[in-house]
PDB file of N, CA and C in Angstrom:
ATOM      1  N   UNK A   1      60.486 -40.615 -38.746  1.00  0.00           N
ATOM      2  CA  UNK A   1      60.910 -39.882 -37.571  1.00  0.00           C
ATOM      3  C   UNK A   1      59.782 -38.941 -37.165  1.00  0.00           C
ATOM      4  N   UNK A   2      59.452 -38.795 -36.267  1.00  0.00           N
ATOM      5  CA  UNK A   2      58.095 -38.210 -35.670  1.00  0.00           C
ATOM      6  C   UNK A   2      58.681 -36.591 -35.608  1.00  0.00           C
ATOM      7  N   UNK A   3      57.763 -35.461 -35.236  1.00  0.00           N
ATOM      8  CA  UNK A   3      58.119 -34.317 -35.231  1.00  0.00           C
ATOM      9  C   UNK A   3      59.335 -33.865 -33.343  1.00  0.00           C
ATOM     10  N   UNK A   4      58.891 -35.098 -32.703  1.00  0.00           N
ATOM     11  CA  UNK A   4      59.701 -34.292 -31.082  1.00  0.00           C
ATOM     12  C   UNK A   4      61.225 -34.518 -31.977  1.00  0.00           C
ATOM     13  N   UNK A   5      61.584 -36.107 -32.407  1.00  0.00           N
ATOM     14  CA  UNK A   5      62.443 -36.486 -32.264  1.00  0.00           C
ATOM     15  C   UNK A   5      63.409 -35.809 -33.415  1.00  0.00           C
ATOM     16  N   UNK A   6      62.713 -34.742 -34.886  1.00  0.00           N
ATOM     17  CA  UNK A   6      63.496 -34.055 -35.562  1.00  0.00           C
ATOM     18  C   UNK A   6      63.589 -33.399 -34.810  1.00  0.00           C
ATOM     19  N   UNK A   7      62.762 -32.590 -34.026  1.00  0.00           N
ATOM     20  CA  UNK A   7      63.200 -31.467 -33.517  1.00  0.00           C
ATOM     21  C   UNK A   7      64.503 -31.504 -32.463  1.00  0.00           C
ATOM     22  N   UNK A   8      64.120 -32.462 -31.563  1.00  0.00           N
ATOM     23  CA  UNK A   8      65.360 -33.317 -30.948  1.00  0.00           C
ATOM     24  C   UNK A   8      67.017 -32.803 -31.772  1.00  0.00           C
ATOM     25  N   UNK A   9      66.255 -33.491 -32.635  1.00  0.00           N
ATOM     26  CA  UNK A   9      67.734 -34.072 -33.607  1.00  0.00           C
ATOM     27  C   UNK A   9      68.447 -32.889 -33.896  1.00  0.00           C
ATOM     28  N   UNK A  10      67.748 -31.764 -34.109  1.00  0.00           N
ATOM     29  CA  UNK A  10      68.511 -30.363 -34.367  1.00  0.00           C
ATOM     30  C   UNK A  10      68.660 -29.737 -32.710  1.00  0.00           C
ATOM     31  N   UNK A  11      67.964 -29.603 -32.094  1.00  0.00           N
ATOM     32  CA  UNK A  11      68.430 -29.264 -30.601  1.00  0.00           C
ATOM     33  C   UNK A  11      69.653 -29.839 -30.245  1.00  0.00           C
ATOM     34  N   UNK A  12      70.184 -31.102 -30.087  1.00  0.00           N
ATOM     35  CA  UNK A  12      71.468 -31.289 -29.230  1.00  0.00           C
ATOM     36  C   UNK A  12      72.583 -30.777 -29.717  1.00  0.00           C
ATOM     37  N   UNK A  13      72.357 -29.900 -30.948  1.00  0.00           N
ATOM     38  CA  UNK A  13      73.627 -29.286 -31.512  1.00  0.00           C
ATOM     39  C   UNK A  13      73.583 -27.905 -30.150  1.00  0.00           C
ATOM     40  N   UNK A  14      72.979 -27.666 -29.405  1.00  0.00           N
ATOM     41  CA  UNK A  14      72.605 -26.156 -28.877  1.00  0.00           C
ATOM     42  C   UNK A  14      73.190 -26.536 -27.654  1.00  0.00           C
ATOM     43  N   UNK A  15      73.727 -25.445 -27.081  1.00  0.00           N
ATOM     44  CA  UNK A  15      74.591 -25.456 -25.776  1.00  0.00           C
ATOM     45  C   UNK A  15      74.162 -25.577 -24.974  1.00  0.00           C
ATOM     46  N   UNK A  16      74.678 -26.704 -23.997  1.00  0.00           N
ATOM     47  CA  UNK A  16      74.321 -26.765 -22.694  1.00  0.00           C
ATOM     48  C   UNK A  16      72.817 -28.198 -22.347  1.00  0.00           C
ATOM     49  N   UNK A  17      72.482 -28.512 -24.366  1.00  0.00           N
ATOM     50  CA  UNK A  17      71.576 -29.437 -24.538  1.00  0.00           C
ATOM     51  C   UNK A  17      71.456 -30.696 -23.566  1.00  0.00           C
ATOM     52  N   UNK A  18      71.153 -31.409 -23.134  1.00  0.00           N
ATOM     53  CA  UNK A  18      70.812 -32.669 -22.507  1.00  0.00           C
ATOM     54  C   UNK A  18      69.571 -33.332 -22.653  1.00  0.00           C
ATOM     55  N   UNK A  19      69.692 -34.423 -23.405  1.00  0.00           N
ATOM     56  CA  UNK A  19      68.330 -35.012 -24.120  1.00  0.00           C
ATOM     57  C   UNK A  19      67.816 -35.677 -22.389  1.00  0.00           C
ATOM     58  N   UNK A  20      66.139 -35.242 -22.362  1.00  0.00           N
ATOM     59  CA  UNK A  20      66.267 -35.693 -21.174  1.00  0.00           C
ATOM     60  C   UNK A  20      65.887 -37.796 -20.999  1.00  0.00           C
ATOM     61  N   UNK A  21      66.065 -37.817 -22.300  1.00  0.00           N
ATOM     62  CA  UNK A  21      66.140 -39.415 -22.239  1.00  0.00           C
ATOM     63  C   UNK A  21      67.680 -40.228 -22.318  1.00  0.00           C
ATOM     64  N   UNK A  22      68.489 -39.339 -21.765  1.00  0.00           N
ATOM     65  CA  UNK A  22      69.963 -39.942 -22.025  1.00  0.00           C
ATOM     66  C   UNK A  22      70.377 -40.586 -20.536  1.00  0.00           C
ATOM     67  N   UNK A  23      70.946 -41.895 -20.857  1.00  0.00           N
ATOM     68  CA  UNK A  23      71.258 -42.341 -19.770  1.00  0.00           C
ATOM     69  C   UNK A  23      72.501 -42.153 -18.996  1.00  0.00           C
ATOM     70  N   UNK A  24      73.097 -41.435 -19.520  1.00  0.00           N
ATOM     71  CA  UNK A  24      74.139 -40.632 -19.413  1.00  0.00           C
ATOM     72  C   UNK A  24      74.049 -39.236 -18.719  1.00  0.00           C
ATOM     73  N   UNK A  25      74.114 -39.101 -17.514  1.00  0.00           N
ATOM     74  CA  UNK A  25      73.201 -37.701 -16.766  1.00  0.00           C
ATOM     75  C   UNK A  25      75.048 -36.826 -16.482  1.00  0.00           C
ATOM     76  N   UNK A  26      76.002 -37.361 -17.200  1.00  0.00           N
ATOM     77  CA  UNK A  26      77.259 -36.674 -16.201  1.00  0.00           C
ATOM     78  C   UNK A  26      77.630 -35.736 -17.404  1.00  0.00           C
ATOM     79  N   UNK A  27      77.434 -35.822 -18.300  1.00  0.00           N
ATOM     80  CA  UNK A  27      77.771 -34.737 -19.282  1.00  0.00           C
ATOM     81  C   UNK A  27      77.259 -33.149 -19.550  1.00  0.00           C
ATOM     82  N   UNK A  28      78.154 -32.101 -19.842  1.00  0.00           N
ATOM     83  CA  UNK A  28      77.811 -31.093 -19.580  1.00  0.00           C
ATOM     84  C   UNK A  28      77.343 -30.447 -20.470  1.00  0.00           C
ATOM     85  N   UNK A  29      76.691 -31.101 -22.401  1.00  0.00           N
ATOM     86  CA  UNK A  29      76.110 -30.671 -22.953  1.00  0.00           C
ATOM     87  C   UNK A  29      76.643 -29.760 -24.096  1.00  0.00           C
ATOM     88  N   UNK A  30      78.419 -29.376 -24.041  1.00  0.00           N
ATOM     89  CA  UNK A  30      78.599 -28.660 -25.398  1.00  0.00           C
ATOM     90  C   UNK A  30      79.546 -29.465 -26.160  1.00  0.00           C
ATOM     91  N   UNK A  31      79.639 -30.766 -26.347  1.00  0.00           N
ATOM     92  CA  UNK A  31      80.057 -31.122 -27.192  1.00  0.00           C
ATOM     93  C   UNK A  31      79.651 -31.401 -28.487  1.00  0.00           C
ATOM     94  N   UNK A  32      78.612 -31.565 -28.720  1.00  0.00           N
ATOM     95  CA  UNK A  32      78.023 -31.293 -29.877  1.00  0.00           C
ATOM     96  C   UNK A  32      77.975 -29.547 -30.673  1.00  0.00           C
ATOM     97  N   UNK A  33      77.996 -28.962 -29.766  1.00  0.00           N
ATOM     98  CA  UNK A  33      78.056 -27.451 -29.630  1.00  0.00           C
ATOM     99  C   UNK A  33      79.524 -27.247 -30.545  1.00  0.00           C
ATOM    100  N   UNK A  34      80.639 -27.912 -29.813  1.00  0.00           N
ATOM    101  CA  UNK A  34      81.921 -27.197 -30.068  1.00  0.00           C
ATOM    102  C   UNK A  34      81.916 -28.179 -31.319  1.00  0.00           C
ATOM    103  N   UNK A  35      81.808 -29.226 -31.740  1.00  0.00           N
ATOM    104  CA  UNK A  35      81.646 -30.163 -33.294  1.00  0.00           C
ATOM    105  C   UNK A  35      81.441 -29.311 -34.414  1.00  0.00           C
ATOM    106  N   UNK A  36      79.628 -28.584 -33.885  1.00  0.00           N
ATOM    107  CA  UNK A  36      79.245 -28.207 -35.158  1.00  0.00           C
ATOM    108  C   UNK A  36      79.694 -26.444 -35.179  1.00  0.00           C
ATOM    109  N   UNK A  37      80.748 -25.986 -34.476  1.00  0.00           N
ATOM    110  CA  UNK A  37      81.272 -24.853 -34.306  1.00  0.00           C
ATOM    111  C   UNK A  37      82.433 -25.319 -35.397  1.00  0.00           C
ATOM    112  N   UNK A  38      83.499 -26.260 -35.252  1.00  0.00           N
ATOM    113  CA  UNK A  38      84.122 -27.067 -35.775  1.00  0.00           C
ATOM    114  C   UNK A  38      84.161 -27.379 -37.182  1.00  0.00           C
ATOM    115  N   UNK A  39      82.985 -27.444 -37.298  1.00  0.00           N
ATOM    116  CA  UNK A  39      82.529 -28.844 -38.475  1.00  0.00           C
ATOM    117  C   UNK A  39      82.268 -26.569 -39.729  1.00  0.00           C
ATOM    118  N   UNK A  40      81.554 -26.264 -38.853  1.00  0.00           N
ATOM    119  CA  UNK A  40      81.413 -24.756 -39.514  1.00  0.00           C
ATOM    120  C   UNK A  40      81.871 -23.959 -40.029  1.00  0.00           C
ATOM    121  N   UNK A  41      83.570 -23.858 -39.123  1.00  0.00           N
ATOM    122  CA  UNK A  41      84.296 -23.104 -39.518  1.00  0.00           C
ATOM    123  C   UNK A  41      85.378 -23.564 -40.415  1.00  0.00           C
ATOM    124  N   UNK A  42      85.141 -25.104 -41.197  1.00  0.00           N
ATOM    125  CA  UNK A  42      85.731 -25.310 -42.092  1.00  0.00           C
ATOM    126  C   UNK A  42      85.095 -25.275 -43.597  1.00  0.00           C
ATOM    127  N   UNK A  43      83.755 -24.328 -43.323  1.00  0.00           N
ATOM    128  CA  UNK A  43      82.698 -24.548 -44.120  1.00  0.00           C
ATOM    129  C   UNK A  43      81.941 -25.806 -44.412  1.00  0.00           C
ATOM    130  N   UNK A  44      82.019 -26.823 -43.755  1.00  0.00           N
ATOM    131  CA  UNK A  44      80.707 -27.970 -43.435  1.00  0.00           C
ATOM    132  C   UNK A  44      79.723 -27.906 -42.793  1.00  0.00           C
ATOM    133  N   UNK A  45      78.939 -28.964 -42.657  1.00  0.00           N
ATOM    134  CA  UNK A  45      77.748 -29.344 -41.993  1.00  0.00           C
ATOM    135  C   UNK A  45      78.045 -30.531 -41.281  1.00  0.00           C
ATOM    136  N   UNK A  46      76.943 -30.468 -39.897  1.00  0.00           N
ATOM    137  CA  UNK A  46      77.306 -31.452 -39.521  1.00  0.00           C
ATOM    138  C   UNK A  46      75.272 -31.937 -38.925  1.00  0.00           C
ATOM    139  N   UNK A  47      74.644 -33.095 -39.148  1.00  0.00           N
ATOM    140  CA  UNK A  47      73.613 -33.567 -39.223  1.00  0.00           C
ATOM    141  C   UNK A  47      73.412 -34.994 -38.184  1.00  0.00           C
ATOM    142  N   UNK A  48      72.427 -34.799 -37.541  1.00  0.00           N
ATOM    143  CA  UNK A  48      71.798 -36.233 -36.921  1.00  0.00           C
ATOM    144  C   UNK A  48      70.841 -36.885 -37.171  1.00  0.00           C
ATOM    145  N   UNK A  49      70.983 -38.027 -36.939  1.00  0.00           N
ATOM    146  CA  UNK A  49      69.528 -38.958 -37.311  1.00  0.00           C
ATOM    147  C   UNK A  49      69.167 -39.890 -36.520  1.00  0.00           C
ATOM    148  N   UNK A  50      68.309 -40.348 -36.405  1.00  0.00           N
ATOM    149  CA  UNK A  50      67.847 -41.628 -35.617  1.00  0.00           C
ATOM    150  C   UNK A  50      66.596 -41.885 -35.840  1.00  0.00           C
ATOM    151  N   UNK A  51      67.120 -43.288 -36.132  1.00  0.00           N
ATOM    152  CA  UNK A  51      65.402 -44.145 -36.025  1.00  0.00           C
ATOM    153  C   UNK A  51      64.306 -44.322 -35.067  1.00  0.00           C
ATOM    154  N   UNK A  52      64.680 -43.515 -33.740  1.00  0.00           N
ATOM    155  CA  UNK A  52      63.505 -43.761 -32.654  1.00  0.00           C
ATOM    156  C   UNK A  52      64.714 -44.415 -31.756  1.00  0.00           C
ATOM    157  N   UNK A  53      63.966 -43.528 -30.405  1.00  0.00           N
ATOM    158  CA  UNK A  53      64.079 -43.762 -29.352  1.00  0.00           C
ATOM    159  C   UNK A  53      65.257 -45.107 -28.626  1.00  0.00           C
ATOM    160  N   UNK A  54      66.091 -45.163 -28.494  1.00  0.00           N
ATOM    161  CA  UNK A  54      66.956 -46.605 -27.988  1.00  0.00           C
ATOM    162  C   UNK A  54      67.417 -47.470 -29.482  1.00  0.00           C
ATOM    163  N   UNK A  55      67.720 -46.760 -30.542  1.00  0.00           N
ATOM    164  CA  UNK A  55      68.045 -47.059 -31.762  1.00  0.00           C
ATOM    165  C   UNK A  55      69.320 -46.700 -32.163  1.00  0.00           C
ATOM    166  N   UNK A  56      69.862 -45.857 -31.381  1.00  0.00           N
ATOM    167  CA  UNK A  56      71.189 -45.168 -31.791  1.00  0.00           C
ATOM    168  C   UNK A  56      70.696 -43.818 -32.952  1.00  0.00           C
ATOM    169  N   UNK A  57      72.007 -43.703 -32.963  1.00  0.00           N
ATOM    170  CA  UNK A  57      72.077 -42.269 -34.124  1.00  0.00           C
ATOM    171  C   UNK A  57      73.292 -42.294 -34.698  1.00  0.00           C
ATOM    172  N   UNK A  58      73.057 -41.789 -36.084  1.00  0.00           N
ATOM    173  CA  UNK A  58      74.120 -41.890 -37.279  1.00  0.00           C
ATOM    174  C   UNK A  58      74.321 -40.174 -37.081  1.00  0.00           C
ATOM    175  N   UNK A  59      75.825 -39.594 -37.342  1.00  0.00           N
ATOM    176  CA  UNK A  59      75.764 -38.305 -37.183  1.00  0.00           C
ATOM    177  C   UNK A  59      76.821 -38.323 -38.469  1.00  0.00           C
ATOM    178  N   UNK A  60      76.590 -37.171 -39.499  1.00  0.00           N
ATOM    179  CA  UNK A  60      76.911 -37.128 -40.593  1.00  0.00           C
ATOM    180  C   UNK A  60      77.717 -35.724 -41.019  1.00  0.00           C
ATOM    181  N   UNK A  61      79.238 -35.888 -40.979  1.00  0.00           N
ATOM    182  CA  UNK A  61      80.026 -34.503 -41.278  1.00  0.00           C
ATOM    183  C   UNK A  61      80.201 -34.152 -42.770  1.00  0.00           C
ATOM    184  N   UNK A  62      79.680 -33.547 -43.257  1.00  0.00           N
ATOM    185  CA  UNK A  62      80.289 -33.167 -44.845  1.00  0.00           C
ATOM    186  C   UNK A  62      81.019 -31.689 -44.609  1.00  0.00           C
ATOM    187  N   UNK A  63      82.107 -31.643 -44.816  1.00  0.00           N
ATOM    188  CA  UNK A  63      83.142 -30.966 -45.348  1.00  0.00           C
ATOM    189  C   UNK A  63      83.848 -30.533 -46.496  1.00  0.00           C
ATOM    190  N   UNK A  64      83.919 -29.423 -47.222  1.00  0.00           N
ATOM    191  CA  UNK A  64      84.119 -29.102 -48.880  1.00  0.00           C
ATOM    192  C   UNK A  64      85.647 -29.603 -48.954  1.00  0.00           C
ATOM    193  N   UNK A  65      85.664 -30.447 -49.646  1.00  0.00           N
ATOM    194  CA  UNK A  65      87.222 -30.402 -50.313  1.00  0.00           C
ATOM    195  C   UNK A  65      87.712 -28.600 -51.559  1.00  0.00           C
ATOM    196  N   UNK A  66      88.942 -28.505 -51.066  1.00  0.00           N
ATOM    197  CA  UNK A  66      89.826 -27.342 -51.362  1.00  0.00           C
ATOM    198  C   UNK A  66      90.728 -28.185 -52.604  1.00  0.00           C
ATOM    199  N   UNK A  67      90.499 -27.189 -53.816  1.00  0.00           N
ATOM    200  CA  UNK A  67      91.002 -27.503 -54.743  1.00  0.00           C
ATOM    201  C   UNK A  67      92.618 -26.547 -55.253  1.00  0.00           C
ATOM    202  N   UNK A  68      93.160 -27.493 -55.591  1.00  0.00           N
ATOM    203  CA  UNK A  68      94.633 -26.555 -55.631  1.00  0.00           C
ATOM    204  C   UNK A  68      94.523 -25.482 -56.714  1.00  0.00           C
TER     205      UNK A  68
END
């Protein structure tokens, strides 16, 4: 993964983000926002990846299991 596209990869968590290679121009950019708000306040993480450019992306939630 080259350095734009990590950096990328942690940017679209940020509000209001729009990758400007998305072919998708109608979206307003905080859904990833409200996920890892989400994914946070249950004490998880939430992570992206991609192999390059028109490859897709794997997005990865880990969440702590609560023990009785």
């Amino acid at each position: 993964m080259t350095a734009s596209i990590l950096e990328e990869a942690e940017a679209i968590f940020g509000r209001f983000y729009r990758a400007t290679s998305a072919s998708d121009s109608t979206g307003s950019g905080i859904g990833l926002t409200i996920a890892r708000a989400l994914v946070r306040a249950h004490g998880g993480t939430i992570t992206a990846h991609s192999p390059g450019l028109g490859k897709g992306a794997t997005f990865t939630i880990t969440i702590p299991s609560v023990s009785e």
